[in-house]
Protein backbone atom coordinates (compact mmCIF):
# COMPACT_ATOMS: atom_id res chain seq x y z
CA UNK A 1 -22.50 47.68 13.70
CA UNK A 2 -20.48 51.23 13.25
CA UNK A 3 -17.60 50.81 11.88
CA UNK A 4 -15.12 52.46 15.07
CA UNK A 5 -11.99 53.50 12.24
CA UNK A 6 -14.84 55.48 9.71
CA UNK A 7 -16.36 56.77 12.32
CA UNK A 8 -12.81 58.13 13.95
CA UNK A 9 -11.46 59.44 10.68
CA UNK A 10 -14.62 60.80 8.98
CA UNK A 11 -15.59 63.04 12.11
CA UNK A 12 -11.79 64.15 12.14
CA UNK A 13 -11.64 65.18 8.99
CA UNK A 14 -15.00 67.60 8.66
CA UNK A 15 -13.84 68.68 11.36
CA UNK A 16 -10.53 69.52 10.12
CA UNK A 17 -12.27 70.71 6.67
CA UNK A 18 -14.22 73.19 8.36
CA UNK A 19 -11.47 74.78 10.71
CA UNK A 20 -11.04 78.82 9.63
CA UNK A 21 -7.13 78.15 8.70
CA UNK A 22 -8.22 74.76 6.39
CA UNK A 23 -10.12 77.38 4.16
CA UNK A 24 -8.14 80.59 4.79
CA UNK A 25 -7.94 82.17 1.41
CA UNK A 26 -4.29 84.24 2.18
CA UNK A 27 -1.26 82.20 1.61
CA UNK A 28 0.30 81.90 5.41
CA UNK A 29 3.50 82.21 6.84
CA UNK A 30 3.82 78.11 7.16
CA UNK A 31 3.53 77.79 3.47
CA UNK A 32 6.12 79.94 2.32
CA UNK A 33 9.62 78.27 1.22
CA UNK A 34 7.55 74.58 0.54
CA UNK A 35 6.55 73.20 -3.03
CA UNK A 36 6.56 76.41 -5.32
CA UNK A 37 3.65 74.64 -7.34
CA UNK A 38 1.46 73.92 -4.29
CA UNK A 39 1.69 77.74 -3.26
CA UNK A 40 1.17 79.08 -6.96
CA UNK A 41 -2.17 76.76 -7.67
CA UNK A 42 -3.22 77.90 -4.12
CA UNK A 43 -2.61 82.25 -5.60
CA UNK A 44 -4.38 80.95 -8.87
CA UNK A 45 -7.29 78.87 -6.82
CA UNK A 46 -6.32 76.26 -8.53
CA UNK A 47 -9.60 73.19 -7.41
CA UNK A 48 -8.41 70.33 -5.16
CA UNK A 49 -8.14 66.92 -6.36
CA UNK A 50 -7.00 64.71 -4.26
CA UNK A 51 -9.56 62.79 -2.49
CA UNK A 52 -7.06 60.43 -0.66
CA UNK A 53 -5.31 63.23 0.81
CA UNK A 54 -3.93 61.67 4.29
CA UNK A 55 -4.69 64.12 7.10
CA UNK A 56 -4.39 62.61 10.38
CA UNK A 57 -0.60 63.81 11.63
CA UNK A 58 -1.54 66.84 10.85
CA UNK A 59 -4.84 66.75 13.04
CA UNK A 60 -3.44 65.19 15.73
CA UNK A 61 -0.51 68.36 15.48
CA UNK A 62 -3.60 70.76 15.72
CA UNK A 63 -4.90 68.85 18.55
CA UNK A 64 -2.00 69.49 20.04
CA UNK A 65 -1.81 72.66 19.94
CA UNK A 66 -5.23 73.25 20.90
CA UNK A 67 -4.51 71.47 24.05
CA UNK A 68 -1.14 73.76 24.55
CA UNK A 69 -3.44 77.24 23.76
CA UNK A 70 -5.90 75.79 26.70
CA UNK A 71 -3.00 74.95 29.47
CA UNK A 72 -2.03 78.80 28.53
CA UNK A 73 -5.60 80.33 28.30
CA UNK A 74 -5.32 81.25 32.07
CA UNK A 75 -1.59 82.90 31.46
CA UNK A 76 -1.91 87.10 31.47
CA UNK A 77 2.01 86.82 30.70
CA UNK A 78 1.41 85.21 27.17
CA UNK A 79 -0.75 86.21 24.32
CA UNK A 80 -2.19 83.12 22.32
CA UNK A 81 -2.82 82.47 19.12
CA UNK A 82 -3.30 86.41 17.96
CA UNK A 83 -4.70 86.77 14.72
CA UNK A 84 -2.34 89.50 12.54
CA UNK A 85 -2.72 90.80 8.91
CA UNK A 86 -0.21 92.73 7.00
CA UNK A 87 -0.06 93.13 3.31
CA UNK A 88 -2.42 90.43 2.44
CA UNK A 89 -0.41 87.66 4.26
CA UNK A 90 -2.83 86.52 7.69
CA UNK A 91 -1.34 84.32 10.25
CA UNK A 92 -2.76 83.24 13.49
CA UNK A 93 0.45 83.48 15.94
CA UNK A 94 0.59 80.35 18.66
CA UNK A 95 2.45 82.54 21.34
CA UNK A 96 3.47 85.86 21.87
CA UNK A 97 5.25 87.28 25.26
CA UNK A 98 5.20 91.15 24.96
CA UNK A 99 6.77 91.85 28.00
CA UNK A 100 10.22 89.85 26.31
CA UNK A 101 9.15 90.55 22.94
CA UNK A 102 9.06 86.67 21.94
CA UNK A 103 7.52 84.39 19.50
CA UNK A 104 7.16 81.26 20.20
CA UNK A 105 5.56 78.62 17.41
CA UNK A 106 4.71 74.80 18.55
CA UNK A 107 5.64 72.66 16.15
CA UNK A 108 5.22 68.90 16.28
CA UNK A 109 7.30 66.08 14.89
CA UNK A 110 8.55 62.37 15.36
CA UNK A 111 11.38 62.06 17.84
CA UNK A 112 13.86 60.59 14.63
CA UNK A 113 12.86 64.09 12.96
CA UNK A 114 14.88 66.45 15.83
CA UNK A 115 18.14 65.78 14.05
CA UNK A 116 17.54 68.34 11.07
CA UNK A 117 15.05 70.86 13.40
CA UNK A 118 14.52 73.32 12.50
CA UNK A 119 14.45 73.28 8.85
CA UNK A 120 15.15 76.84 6.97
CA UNK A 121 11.32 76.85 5.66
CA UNK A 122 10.45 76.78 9.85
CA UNK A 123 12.91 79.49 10.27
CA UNK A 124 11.18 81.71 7.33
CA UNK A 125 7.48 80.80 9.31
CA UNK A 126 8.50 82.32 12.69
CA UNK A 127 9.74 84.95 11.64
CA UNK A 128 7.66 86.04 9.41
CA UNK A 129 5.05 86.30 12.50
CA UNK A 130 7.72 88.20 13.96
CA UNK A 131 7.61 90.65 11.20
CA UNK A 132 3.54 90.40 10.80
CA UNK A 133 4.09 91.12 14.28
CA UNK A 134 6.16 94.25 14.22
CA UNK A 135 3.78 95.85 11.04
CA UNK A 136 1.06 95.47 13.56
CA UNK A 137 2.75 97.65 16.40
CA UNK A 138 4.99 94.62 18.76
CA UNK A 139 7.81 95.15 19.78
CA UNK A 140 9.60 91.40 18.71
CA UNK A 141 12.95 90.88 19.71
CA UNK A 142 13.31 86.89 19.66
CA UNK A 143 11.46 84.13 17.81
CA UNK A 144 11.43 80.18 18.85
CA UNK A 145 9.97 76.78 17.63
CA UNK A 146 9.59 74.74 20.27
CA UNK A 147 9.69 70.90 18.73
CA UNK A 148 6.94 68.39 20.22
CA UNK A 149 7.60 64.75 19.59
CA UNK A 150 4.45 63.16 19.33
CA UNK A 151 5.96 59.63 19.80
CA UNK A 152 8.31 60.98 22.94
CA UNK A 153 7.64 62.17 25.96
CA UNK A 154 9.19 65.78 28.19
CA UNK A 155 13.08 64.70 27.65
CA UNK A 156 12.71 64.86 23.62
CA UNK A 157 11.02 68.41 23.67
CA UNK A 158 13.31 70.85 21.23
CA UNK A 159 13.90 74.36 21.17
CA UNK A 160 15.54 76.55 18.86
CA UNK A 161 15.90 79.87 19.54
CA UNK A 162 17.34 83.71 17.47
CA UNK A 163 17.09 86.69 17.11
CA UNK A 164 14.58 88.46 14.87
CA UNK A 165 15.81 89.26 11.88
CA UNK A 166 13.69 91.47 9.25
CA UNK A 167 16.23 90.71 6.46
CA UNK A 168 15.13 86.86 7.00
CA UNK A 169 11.39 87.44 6.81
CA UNK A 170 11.89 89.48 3.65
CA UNK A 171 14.07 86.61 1.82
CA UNK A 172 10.97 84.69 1.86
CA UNK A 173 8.34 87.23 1.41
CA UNK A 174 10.84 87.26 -2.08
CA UNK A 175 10.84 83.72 -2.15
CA UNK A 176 6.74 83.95 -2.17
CA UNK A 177 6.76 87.32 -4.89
CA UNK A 178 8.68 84.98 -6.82
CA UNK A 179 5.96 82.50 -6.81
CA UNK A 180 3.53 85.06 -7.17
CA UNK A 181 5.40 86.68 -10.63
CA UNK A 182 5.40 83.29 -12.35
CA UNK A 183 3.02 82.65 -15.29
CA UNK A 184 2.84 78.97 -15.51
CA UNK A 185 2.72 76.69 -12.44
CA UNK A 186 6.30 75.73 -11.58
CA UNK A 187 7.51 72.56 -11.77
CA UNK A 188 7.35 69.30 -9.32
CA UNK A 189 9.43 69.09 -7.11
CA UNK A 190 8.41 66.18 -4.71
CA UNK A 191 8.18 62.30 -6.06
CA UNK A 192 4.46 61.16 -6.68
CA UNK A 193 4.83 58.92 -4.27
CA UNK A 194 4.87 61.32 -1.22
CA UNK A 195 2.62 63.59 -3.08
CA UNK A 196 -0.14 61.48 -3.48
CA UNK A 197 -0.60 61.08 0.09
CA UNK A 198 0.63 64.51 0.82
CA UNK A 199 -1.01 66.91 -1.44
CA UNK A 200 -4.00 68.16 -2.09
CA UNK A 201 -3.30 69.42 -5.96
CA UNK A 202 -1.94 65.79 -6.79
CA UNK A 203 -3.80 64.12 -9.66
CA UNK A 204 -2.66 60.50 -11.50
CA UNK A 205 -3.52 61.55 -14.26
CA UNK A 206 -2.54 64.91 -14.84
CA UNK A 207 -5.63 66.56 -16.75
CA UNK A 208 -5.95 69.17 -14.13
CA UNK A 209 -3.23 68.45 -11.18
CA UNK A 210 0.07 67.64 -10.21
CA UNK A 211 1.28 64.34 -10.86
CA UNK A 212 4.74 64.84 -9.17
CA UNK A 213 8.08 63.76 -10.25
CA UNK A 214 8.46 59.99 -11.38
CA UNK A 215 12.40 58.70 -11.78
CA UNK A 216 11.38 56.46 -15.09
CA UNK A 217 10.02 59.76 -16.58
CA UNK A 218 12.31 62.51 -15.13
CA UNK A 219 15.93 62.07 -15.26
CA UNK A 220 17.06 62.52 -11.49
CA UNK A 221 20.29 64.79 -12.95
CA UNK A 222 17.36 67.12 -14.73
CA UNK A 223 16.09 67.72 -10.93
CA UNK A 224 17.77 70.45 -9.29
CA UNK A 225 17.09 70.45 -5.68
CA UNK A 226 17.90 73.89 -4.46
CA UNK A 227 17.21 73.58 -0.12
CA UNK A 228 20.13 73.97 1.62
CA UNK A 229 19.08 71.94 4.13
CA UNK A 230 18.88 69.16 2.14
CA UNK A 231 21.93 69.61 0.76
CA UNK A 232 23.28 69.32 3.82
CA UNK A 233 21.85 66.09 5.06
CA UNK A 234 22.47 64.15 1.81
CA UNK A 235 26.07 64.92 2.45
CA UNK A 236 25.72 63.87 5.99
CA UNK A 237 23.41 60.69 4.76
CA UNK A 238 26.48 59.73 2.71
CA UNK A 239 28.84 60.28 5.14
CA UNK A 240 26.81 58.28 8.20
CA UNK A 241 26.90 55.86 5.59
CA UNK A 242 30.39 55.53 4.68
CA UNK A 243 31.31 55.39 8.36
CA UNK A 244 29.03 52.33 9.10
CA UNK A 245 30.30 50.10 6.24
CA UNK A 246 33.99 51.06 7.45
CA UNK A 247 32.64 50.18 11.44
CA UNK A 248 30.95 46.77 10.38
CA UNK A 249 33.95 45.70 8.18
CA UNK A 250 36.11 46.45 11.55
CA UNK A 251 33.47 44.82 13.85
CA UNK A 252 33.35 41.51 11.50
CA UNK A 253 37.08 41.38 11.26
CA UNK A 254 37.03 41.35 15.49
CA UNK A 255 34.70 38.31 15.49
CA UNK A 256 37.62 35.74 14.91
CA UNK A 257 39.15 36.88 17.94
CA UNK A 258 36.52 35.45 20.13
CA UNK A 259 36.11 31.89 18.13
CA UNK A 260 35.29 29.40 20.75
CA UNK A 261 35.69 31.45 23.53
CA UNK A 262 32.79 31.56 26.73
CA UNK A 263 32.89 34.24 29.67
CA UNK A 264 33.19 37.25 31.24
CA UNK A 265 36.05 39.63 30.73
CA UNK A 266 38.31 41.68 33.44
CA UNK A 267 36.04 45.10 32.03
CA UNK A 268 32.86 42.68 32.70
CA UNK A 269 31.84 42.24 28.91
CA UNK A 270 30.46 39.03 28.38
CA UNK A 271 31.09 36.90 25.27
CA UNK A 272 29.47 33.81 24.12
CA UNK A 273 28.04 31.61 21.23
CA UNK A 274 24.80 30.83 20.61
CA UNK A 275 23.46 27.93 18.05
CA UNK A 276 20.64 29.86 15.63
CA UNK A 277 18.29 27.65 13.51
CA UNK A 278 18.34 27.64 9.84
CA UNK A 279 16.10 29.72 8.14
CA UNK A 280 13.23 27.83 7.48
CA UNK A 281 12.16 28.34 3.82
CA UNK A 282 9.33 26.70 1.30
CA UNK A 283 10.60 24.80 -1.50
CA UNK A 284 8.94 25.84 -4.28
CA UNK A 285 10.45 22.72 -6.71
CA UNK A 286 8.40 20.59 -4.51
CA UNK A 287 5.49 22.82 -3.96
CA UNK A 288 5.24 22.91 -7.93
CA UNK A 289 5.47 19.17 -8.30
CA UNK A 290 2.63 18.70 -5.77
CA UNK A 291 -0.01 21.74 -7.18
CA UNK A 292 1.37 22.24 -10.64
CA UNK A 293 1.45 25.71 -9.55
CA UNK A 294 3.63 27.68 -6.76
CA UNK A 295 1.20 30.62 -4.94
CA UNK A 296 2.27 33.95 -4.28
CA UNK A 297 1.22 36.57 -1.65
CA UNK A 298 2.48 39.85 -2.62
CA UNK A 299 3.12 42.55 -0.18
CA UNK A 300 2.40 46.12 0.15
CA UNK A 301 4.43 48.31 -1.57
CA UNK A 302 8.02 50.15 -0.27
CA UNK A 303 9.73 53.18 -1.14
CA UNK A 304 12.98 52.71 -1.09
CA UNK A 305 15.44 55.91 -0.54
CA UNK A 306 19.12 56.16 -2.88
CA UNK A 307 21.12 58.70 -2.27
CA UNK A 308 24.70 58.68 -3.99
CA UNK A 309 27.10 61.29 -5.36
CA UNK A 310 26.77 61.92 -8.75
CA UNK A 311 28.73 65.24 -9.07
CA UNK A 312 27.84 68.49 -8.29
CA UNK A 313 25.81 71.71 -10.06
């Protein structure tokens, strides 16, 4: 009998192996402003070695947006996915409206992702096709990313709109030159964890990859994390934080308030009590004394997220 998940996942991914943008040569516009060290071993064709690579949110976002470039096919408004060149950078653009002079670039997601859309590496993408764009003779006055939630439905669809901005797409053409000018590859800069789903350059075991950043061997105050972005949301992470411990302190102080009480109040909030069972555990003293031995089923392993102010650089 065939085997339904190898079959699913090994026709997806030749599929997705042999697509023209999985072996474009030319670093893209979606590239720049993510790991420095992916995009320099990509400039110095640097050989993939990650076999365990996971690939599948990424071709369900390309099925996506092949179904999106069909529903628009018949559309003599729109111009979809145009193929510009400029200076050795090649992007394939998913919408273009001349008569407005508007990008537009689909971009999928998880619906507990649209709080920090668009991230400043989006921003550099689309507009960088607006300047690839403008080198190529359009007239661009506005780019968008248009956020698809692949776990929502029309209601969680997100759009960000501005104005094109040259100055933008050159700060990360200069953030790419940068890459470009460096000698050795640059340093990690995501935990091994992530990358060794994540990336295709990651190798355990180092001889000819990247075998990210690990805590017990890099000091986390040695890391210098230099997004913006992410700046921002650890300081928002801490503060979220803060304000639940001070809401649950003031929620469990209110629950002596209703001891022994049972109804409905004038507002119509009900309040009652409910008897919960015991947590039903195995006692391992007795276990042992019975089997000599106590078994153990371990689970699968967790990554567990800390973020806490230490200072600041």
């Amino acid at each position: 009998m065939i085997d339904a998940k190898e079959l699913l996942l090994g026709a997806l991914h030749s599929k997705e192996a042999n697509r023209s943008r999985s072996i474009q040569v030319q670093i893209g516009p979606s590239e720049v402003g993510g790991c420095r060290r992916r995009v320099w071993y990509r400039l110095n064709n640097q050989p993939e070695t990650n076999d365990n690579e996971l690939k599948l949110a990424s071709i369900m976002g390309t099925a996506i947006h092949t179904a999106i470039e069909s529903a628009l096919a018949d559309n003599k408004e729109v111009l979809v996915e145009t193929e510009v060149e400029y200076d050795g950078m090649k992007a394939h653009i998913d919408c273009f409206i001349p008569s407005t002079g508007q990008v537009i670039d689909w971009k999928t997601t998880k619906v507990k992702n649209l709080s920090y859309f668009p991230s400043m590496q989006q921003r550099w993408q689309v507009q960088l096709y607006g300047y690839l764009l403008s080198k190529n003779g359009y007239q661009v006055n506005q780019v968008s990313l248009c956020a698809i939630a692949r776990d929502g439905d029309e209601r969680n669809v997100t759009v960000h709109s501005e104005a094109y901005d040259e100055s933008i797409a050159l700060e990360a053409l200069g953030w790419l030159a940068a890459v470009k000018d460096m000698k050795e590859p640059p340093a990690p800069e995501k935990d091994w964890s992530f990358c060794q789903f994540y990336c295709k350059y990651y190798d355990a075991s180092g001889q000819m990859g990247c075998v990210g950043l690990k805590k017990e061997r890099t000091p986390v105050s040695d890391v210098i994390i230099a997004d913006g972005d992410i700046d921002k949301n650890a300081l928002l992470y801490l503060q979220l934080g803060s304000a639940i411990k001070e809401m649950e302190a003031q929620q469990d102080s209110l629950k002596s308030s209703f001891e022994g009480l049972l109804g409905t109040t004038n507002s119509g909030i009900e309040v009652s009590w409910t008897t919960v069972k015991g947590r039903e555990t195995v006692d391992s003293d007795e276990v042992q004394t019975l089997l000599g031995f106590v078994p153990k089923k371990v689970g699968a392993e967790s990554q567990r997220l800390t973020v806490k102010q230490s200072g600041g650089k």
